[in-house]
N, C-alpha and C. Protein backbone atom coordinates (compact mmCIF):
# COMPACT_ATOMS: atom_id res chain seq x y z
N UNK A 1 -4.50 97.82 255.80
CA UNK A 1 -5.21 98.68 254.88
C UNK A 1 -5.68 99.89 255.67
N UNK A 2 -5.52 101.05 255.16
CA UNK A 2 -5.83 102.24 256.00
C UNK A 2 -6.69 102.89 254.36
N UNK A 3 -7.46 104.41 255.00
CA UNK A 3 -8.00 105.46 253.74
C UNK A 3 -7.09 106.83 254.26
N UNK A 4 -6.95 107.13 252.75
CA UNK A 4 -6.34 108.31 252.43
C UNK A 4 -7.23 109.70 252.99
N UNK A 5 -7.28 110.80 252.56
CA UNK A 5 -7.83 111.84 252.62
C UNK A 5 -8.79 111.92 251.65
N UNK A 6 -8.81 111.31 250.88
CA UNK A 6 -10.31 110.83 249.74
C UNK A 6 -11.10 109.94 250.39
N UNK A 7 -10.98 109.43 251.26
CA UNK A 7 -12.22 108.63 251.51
C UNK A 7 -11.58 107.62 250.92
N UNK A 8 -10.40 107.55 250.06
CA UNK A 8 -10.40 105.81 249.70
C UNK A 8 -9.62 104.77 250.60
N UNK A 9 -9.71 103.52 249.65
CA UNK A 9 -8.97 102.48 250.91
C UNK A 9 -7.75 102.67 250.08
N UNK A 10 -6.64 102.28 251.10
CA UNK A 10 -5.18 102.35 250.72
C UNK A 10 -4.73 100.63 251.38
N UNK A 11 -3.82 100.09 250.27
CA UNK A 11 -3.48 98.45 250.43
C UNK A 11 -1.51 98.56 249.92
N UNK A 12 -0.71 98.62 250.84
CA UNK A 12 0.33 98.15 250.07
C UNK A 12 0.81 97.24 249.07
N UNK A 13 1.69 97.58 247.70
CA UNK A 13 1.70 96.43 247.01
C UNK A 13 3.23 96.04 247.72
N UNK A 14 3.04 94.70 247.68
CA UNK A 14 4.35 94.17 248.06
C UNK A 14 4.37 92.69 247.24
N UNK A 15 6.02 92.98 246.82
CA UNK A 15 6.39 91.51 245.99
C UNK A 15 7.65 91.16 246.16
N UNK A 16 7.56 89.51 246.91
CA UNK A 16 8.95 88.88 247.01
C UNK A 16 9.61 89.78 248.43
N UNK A 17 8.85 90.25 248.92
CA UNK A 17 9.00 91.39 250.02
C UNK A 17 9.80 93.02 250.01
N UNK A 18 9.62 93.17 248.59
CA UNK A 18 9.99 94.54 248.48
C UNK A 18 8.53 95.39 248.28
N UNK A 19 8.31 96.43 248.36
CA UNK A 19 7.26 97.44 248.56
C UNK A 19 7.45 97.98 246.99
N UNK A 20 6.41 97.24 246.56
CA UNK A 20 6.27 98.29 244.78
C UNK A 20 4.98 99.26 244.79
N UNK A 21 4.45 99.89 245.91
CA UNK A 21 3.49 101.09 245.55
C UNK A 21 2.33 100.65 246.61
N UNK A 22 1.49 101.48 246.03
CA UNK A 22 0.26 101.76 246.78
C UNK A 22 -0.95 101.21 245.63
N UNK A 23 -1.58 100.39 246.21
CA UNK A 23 -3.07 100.75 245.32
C UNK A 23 -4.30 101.12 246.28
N UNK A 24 -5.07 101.67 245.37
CA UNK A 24 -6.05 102.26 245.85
C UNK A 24 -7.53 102.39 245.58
N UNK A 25 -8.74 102.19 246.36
CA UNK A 25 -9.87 101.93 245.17
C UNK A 25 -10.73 102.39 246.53
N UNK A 26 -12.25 102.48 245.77
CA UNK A 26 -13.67 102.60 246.95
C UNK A 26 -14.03 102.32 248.06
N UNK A 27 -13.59 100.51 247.78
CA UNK A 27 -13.58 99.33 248.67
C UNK A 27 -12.58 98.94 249.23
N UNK A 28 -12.41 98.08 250.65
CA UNK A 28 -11.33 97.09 250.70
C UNK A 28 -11.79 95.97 249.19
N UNK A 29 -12.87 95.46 249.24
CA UNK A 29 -12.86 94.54 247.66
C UNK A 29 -12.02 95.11 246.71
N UNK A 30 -12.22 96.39 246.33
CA UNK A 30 -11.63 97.06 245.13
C UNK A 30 -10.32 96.81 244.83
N UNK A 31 -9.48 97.09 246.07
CA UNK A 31 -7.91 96.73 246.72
C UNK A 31 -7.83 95.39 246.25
N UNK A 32 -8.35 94.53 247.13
CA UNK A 32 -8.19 93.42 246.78
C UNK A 32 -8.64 92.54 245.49
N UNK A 33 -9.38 93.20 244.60
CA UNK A 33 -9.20 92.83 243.11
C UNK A 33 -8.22 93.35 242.38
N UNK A 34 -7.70 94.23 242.41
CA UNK A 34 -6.65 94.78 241.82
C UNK A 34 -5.27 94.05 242.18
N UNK A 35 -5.36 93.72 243.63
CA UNK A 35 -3.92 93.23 244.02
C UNK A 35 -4.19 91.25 243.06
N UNK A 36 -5.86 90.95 243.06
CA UNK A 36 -5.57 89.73 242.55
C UNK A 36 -5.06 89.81 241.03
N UNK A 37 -5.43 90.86 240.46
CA UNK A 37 -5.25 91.20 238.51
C UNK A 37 -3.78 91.00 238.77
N UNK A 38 -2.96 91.79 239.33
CA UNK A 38 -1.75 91.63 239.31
C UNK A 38 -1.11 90.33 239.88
N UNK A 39 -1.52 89.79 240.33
CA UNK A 39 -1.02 88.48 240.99
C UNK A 39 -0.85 87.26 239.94
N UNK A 40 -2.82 87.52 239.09
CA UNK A 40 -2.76 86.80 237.56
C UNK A 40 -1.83 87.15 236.74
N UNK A 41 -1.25 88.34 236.89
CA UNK A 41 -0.05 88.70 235.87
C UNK A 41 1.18 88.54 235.68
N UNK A 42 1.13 87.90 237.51
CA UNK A 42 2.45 87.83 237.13
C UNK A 42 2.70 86.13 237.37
N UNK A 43 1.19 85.43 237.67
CA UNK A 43 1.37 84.05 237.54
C UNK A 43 1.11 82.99 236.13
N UNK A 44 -0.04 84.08 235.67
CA UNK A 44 -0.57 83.32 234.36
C UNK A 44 0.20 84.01 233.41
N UNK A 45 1.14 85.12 233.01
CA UNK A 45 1.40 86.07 232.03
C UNK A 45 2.96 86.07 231.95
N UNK A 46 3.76 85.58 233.25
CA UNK A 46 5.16 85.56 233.33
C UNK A 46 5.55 87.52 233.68
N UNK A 47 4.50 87.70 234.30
CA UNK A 47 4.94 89.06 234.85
C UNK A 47 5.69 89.53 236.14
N UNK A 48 6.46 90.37 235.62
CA UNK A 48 7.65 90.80 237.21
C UNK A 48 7.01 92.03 237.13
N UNK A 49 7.37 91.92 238.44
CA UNK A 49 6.74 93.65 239.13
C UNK A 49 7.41 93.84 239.42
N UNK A 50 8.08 95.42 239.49
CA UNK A 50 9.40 95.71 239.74
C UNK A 50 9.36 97.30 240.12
N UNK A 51 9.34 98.73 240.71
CA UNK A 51 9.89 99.72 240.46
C UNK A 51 8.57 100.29 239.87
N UNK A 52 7.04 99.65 240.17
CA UNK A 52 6.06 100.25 240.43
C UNK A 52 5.78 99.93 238.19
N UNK A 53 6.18 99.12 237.95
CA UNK A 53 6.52 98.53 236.74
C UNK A 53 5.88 96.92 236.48
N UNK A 54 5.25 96.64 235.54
CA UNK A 54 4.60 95.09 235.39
C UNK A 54 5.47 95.00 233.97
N UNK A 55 6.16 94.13 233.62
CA UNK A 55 6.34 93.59 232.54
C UNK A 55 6.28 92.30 232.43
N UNK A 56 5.45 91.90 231.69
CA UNK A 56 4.95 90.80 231.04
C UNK A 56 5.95 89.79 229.71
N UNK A 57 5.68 88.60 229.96
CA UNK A 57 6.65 87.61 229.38
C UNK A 57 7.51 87.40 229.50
N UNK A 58 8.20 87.66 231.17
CA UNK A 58 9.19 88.15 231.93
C UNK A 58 9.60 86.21 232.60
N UNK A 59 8.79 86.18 232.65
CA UNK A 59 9.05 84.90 233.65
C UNK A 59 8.82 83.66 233.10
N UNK A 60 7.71 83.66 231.68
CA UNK A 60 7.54 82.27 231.24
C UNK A 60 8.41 82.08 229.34
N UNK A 61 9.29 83.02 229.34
CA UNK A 61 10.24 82.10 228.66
C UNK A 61 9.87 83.18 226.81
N UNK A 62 8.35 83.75 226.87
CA UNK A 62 8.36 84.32 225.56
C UNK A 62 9.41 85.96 225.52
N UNK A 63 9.68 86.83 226.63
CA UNK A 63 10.73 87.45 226.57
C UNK A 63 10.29 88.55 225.61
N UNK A 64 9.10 89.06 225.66
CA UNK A 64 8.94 89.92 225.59
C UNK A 64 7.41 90.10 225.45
N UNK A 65 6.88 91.81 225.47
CA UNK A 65 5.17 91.58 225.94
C UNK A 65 5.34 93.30 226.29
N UNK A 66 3.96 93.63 226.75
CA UNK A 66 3.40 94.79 227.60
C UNK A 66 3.96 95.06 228.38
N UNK A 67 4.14 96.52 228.59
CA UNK A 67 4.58 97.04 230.27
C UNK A 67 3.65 97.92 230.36
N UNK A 68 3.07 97.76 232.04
CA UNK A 68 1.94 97.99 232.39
C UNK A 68 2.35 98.83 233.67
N UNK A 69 1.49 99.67 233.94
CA UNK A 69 1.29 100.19 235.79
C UNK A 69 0.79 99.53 236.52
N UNK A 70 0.71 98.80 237.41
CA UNK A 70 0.19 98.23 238.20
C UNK A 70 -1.25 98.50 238.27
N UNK A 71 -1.93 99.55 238.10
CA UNK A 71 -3.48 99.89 237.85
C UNK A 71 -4.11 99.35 236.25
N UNK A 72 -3.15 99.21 235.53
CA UNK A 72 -3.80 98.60 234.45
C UNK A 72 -3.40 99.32 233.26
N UNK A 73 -2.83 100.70 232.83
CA UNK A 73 -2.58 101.30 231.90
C UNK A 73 -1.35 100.42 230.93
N UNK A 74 -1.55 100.37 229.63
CA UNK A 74 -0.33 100.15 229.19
C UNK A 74 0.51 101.07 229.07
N UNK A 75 1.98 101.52 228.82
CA UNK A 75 2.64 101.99 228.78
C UNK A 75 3.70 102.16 227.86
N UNK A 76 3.73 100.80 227.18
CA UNK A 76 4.53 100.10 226.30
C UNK A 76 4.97 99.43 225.68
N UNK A 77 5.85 98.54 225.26
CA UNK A 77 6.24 97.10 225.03
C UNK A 77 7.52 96.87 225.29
N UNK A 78 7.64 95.54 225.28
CA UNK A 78 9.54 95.07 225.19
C UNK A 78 9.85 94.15 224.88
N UNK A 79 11.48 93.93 224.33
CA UNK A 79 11.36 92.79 223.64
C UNK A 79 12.96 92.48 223.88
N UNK A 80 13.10 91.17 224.23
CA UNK A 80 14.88 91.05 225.03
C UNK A 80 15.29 90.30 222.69
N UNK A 81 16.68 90.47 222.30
CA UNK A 81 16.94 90.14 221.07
C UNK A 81 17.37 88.66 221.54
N UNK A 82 16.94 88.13 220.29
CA UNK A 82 17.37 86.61 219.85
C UNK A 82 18.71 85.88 220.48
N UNK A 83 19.65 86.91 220.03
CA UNK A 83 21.01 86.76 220.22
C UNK A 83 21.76 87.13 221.42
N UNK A 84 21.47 87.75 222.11
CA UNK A 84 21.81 87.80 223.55
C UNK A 84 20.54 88.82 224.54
N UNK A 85 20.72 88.91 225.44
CA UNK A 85 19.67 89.78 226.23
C UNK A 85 19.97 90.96 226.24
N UNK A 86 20.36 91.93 225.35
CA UNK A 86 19.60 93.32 225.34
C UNK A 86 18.45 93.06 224.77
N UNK A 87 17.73 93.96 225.68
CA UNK A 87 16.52 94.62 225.30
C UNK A 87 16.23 95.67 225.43
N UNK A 88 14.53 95.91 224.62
CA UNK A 88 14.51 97.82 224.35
C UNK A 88 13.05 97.48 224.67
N UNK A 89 12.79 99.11 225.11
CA UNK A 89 10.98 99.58 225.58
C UNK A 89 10.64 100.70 224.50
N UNK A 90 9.64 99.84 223.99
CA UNK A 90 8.86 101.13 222.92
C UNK A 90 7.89 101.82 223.55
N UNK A 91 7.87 103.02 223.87
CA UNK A 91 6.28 103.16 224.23
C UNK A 91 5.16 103.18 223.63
N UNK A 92 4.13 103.32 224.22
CA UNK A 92 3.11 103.41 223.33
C UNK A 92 2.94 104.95 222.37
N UNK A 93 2.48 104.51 221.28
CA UNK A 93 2.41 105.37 219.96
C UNK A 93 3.84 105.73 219.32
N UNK A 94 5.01 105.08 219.69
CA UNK A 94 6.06 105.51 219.49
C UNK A 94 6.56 104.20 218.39
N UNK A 95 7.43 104.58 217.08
CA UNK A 95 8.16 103.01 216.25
C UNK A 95 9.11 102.62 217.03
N UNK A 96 9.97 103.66 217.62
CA UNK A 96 11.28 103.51 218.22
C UNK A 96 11.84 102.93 219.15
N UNK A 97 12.53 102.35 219.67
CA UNK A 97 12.32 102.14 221.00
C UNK A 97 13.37 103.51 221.86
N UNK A 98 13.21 103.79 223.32
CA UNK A 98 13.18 104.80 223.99
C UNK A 98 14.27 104.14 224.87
N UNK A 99 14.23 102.98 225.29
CA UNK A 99 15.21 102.87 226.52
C UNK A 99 15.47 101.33 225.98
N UNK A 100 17.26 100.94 226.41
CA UNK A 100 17.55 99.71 225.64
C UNK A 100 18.87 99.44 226.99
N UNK A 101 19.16 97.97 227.34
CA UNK A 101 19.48 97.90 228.45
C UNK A 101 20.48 96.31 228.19
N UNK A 102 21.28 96.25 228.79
CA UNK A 102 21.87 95.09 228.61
C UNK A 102 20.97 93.46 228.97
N UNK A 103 20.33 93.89 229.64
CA UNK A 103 19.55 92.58 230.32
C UNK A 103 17.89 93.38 230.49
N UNK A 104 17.08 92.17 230.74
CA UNK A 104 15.79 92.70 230.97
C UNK A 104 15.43 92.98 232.57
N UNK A 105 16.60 92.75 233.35
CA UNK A 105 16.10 93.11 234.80
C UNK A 105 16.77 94.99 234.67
N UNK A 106 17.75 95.55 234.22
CA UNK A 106 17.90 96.56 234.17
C UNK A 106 17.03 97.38 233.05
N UNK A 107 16.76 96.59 232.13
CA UNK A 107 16.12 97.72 231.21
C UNK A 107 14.33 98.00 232.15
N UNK A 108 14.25 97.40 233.21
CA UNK A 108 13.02 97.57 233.91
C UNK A 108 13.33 98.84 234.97
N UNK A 109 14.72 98.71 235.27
CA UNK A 109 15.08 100.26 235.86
C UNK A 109 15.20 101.29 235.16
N UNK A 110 15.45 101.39 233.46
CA UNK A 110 15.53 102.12 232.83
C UNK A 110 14.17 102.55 232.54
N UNK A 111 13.01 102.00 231.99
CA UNK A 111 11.78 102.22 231.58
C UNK A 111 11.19 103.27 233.33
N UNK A 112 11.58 102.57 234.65
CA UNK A 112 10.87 103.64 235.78
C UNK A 112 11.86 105.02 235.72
N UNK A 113 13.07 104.82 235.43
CA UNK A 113 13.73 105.78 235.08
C UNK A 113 13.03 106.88 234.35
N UNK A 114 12.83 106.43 232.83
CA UNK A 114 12.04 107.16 232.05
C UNK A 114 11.17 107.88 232.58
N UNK A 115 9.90 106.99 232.77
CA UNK A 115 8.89 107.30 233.59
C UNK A 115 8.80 108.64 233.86
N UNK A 116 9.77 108.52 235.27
CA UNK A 116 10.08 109.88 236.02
C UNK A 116 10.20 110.99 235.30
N UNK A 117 11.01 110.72 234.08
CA UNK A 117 11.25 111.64 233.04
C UNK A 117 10.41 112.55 232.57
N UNK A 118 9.30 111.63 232.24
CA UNK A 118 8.41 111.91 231.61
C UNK A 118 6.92 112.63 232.39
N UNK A 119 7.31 113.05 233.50
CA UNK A 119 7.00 113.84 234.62
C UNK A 119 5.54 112.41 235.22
N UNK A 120 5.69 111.25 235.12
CA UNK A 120 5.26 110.03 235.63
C UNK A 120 5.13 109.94 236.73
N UNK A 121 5.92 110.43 237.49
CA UNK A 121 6.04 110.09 238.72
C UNK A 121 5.21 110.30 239.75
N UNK A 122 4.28 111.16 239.38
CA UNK A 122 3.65 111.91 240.35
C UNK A 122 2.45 110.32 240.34
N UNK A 123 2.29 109.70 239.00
CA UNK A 123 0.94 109.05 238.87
C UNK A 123 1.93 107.83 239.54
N UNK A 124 3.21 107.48 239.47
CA UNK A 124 3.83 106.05 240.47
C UNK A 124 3.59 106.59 241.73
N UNK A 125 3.63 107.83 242.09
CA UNK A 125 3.19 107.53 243.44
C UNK A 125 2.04 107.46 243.59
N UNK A 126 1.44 108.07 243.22
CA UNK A 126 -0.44 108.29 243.57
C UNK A 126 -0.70 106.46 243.51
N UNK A 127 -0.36 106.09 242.11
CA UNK A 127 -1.15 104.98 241.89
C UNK A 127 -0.23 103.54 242.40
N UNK A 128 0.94 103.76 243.12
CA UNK A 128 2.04 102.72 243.42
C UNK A 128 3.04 103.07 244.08
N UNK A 129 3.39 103.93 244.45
CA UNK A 129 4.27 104.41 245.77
C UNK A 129 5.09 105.18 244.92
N UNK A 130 6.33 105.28 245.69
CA UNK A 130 7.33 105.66 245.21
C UNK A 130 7.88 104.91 244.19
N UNK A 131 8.73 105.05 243.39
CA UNK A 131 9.13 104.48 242.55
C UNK A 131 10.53 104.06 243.13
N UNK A 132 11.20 103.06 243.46
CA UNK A 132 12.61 101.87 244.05
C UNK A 132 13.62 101.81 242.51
């Protein structure tokens, strides 16, 4: 854990040993509550972290749920179909969905894809590194 040029603490996120971002807070505590929220998310919630990306219902079988930033914002939803695994990301305030993917491990590259799009990127790095 090192501090930035703000005075804050800086904590790598790392999962499964890939590097998904940076978090950042007041405290070393701060860091380390944040890294535990996400840990609950992705143990109690079936959440994958992926590409500076949380999607939820990922891992325990309901297959679809929230996509989140790693700091806590929602972002969206998703939902893999009945009938085979495409799935699509609605964002928030949107009916439509925006990005639709053969499987739910790529439509999680498509949604950081977006992201970027959506001139995002600047807040994946600030708030989670680069975006992978």
């Amino acid at each position: 854990m090192t501090s930035n040029e703000k005075g804050q603490f800086v904590g790598i996120l790392s999962y499964r040993g890939f590097e998904n971002g940076i978090l950042t807070g007041d405290s070393i505590a701060a860091v380390q509550q944040q890294y535990r929220i996400i840990c609950e998310l992705i143990d109690n919630e079936g959440g994958m972290l992926r590409r500076g990306t949380i999607m939820l219902g990922y891992h325990n079988d309901v297959l679809k749920g929230d996509v989140l930033l790693p700091d806590g914002e929602v972002v969206g939803c998703w939902e893999m179909e009945d009938d085979d695994d495409t799935s699509h990301f609605t964002p928030c305030g949107q009916s439509d969905p925006q990005c639709s993917a053969p499987s739910a491990w790529v439509l999680q590259d498509s949604i950081a894809s977006w992201l970027v799009s959506q001139n995002r990127e600047g807040e994946l790095i600030t708030s989670m590194g680069s975006p992978r």
